[in-house]
Protein backbone atom coordinates (compact mmCIF):
# COMPACT_ATOMS: atom_id res chain seq x y z
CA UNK A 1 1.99 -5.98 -8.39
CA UNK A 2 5.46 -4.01 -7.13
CA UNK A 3 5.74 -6.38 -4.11
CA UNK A 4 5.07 -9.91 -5.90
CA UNK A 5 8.78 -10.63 -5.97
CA UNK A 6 9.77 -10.06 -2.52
CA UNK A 7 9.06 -13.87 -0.85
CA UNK A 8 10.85 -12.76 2.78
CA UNK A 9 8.54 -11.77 5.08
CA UNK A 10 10.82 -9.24 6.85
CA UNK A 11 11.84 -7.99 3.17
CA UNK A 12 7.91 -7.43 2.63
CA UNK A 13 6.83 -6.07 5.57
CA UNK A 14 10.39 -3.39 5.33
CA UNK A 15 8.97 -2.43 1.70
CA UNK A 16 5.51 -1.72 3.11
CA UNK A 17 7.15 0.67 5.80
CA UNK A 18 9.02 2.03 3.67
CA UNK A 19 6.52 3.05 1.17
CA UNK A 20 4.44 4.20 3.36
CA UNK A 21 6.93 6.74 4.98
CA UNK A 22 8.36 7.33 1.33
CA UNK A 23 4.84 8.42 0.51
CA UNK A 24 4.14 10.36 3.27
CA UNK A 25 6.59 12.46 1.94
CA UNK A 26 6.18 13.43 -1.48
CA UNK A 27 2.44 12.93 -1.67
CA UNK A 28 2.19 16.61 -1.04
CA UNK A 29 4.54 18.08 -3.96
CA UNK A 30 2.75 15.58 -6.31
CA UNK A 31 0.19 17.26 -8.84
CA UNK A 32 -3.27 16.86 -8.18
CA UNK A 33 -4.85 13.52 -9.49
CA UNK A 34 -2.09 11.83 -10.37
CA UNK A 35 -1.93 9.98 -7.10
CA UNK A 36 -2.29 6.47 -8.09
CA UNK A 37 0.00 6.35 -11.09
CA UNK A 38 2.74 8.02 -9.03
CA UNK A 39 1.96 5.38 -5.50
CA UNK A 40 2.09 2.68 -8.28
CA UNK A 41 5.64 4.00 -9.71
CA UNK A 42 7.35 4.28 -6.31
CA UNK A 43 6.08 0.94 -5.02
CA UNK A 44 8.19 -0.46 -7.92
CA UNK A 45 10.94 1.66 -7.22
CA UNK A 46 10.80 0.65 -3.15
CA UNK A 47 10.80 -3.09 -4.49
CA UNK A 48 13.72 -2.46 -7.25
CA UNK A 49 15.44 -0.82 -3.98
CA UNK A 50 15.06 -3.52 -1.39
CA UNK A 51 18.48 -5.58 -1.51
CA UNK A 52 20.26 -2.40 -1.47
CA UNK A 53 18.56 -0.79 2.03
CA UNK A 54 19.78 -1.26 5.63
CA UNK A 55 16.41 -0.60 7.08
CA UNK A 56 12.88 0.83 6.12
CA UNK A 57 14.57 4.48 6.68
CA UNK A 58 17.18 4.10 4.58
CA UNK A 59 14.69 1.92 2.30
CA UNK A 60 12.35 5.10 1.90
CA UNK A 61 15.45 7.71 1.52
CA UNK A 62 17.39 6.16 -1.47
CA UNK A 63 13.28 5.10 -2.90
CA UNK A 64 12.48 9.27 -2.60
CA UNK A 65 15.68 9.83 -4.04
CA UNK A 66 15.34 7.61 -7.29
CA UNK A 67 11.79 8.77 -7.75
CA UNK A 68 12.66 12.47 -7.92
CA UNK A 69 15.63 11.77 -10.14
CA UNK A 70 13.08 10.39 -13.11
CA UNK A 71 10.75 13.42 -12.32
């Protein structure tokens, strides 16, 4: 579970957003049927990421950043 360290509420509910927009925007350059595994890898990278952010935007950013770099 990515998110099972994060105990703040607000730090939570910021990773959700942030995946979700993170996702948004790679899910299309991703190869077909490796959806899951590659959700799964950049929720952990969105919770690795979470002390670092100002906000869900910038949360998402440096998260699509880092997963492209191990790509």
């Amino acid at each position: 579970m990515p998110f099972s360290s994060l105990t703040d509420p607000v730090d939570l509910a910021r990773a959700q957003a942030a995946l979700e927009k993170a996702w948004a925007d790679l899910r299309s350059s991703l190869a077909a049927g490796s959806d899951e595994q590659e959700r799964n890898d950049l929720a952990y990278i969105v919770a690795s990421l979470v002390p670092l952010a100002l906000d869900e935007d910038d949360l998402a950013r440096r998260s699509i950043d880092r997963f492209r770099e191990k790509a």
